[in-house]
Protein backbone atom coordinates (compact mmCIF):
# COMPACT_ATOMS: atom_id res chain seq x y z
CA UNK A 1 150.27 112.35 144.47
CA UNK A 2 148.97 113.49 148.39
CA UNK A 3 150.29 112.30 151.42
CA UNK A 4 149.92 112.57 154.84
CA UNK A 5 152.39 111.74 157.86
CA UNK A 6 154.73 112.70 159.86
CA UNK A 7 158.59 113.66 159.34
CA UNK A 8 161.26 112.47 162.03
CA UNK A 9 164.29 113.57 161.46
CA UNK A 10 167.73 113.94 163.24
CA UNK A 11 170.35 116.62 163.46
CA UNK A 12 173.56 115.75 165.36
CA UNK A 13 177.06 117.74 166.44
CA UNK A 14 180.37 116.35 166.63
CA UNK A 15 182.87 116.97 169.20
CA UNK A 16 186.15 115.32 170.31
CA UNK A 17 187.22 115.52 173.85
CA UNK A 18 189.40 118.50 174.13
CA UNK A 19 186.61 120.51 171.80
CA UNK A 20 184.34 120.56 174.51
CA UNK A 21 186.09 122.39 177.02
CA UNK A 22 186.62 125.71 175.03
CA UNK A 23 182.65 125.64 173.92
CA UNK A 24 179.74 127.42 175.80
CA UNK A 25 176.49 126.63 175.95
CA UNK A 26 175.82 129.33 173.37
CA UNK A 27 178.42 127.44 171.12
CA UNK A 28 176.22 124.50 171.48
CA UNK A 29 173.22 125.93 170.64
CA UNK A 30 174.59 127.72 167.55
CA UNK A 31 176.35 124.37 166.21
CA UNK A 32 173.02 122.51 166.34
CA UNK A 33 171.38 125.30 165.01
CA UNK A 34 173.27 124.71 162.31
CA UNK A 35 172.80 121.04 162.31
CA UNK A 36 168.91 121.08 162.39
CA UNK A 37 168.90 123.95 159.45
CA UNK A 38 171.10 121.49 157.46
CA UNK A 39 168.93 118.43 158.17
CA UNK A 40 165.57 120.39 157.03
CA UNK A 41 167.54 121.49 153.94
CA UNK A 42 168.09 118.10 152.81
CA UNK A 43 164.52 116.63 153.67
CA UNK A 44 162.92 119.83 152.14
CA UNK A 45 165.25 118.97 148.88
CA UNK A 46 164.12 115.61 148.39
CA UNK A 47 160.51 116.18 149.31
CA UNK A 48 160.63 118.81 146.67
CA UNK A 49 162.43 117.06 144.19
CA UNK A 50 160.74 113.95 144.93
CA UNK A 51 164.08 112.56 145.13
CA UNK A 52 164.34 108.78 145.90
CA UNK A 53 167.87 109.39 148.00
CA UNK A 54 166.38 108.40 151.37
CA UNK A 55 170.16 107.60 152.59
CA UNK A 56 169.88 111.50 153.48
CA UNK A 57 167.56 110.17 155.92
CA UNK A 58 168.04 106.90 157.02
CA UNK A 59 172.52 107.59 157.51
CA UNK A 60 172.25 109.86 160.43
CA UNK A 61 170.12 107.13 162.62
CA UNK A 62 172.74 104.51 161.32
CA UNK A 63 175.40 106.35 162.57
CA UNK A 64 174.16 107.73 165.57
CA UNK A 65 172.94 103.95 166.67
CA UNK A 66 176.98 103.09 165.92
CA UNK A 67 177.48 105.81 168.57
CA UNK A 68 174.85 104.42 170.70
CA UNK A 69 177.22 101.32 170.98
CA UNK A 70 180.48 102.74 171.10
CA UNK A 71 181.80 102.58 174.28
CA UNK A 72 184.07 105.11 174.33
CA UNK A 73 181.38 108.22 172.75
CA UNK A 74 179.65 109.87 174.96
CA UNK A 75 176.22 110.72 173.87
CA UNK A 76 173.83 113.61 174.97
CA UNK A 77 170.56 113.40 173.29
CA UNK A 78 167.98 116.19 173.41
CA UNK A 79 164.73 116.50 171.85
CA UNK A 80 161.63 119.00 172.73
CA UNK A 81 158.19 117.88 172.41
CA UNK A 82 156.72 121.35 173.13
CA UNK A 83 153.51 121.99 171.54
CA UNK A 84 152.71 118.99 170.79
CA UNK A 85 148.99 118.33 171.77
CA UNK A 86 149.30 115.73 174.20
CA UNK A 87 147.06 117.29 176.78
CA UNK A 88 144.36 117.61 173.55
CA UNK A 89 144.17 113.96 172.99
CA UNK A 90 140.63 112.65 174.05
CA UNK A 91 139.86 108.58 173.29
CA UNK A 92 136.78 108.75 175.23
CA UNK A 93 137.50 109.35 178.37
CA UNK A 94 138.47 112.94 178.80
CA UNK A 95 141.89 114.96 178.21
CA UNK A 96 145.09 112.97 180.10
CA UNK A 97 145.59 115.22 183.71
CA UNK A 98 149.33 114.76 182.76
CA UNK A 99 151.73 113.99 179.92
CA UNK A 100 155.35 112.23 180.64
CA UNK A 101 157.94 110.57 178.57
CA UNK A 102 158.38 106.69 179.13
CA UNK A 103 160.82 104.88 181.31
CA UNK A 104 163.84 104.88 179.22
CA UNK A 105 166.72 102.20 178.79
CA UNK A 106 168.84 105.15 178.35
CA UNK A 107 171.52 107.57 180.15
CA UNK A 108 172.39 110.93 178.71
CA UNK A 109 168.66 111.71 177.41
CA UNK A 110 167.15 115.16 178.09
CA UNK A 111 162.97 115.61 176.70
CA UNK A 112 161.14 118.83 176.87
CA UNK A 113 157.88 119.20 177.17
CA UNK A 114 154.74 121.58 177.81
CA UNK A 115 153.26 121.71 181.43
CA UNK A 116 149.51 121.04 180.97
CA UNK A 117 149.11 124.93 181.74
CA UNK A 118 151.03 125.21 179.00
CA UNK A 119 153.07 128.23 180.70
CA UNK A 120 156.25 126.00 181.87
CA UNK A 121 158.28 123.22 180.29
CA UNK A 122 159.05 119.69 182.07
CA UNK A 123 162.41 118.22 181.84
CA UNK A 124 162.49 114.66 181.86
CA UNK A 125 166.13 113.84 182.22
CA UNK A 126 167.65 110.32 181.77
CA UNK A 127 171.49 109.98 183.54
CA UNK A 128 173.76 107.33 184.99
CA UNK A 129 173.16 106.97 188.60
CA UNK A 130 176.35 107.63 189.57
CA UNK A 131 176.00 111.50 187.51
CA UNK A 132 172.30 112.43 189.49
CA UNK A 133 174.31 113.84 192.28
CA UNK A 134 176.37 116.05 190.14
CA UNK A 135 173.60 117.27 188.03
CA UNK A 136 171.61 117.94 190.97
CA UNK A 137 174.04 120.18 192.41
CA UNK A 138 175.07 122.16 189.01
CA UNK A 139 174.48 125.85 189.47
CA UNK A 140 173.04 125.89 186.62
CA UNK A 141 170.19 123.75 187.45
CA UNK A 142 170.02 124.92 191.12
CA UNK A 143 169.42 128.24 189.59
CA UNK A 144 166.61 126.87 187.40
CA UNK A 145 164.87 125.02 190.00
CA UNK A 146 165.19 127.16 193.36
């Protein structure tokens, strides 16, 4: 059997309120480290094994679309589309000038992706109103865009 396609998947991290507040952004990035290493594990498993156990695949949306709807979870979503060849894509009438996400529906998103240089990354970040202030005037991201 061949086959072609592509794979989606989706790693996630768990925190309660009062976790938060002790973590650092290193913290973060180690704990979905771990999530996306645990993700690939199981897809690479069941690809191999040509397992028919797609609930390995399909729980995590499930779950993360209760979240979605949960009024009291607050979720952060971030995903990169860096090196994807956006800026190669040619239907005739030449290679797009620019590459952006979509207008989203949603608050809390943060996509990555490629300048067209291709020496820089965009952030395309989706918030409340109410939060662009205060994200704004982080030091963090003052120190980042200044």
């Amino acid at each position: 059997m061949e086959s072609f396609g592509n794979l989606y998947g989706l790693a996630t991290v768990n925190l309660e309120a009062g976790e938060a507040k002790d973590k650092g952004y290193g913290d973060y990035v180690a704990m979905l480290s771990d999530s996306v290493k645990e993700a690939v594990e199981d897809y690479k498993y069941m690809l191999l094994h040509q397992e028919d156990d797609h609930r390995k695949v399909i729980d995590p949306f499930l779950e993360a679309n209760e979240k979605v709807t949960d009024p009291e979870v607050n979720l952060f979503m971030h995903t990169s589309w860096s090196r994807f060849p956006y800026y190669d894509a040619d239907f005739g009438w030449g290679t797009p000038i620019w590459a952006s996400a979509a207008s989203l529906p949603l608050k809390n998103v943060c996509i990555l992706l490629d300048t067209k240089d291709r020496k820089g990354i965009e952030a395309w970040v989706y918030l409340e109103e109410t939060d662009v202030p205060l994200f704004e005037q982080h030091p963090d991201i003052l120190a980042l865009t200044t």
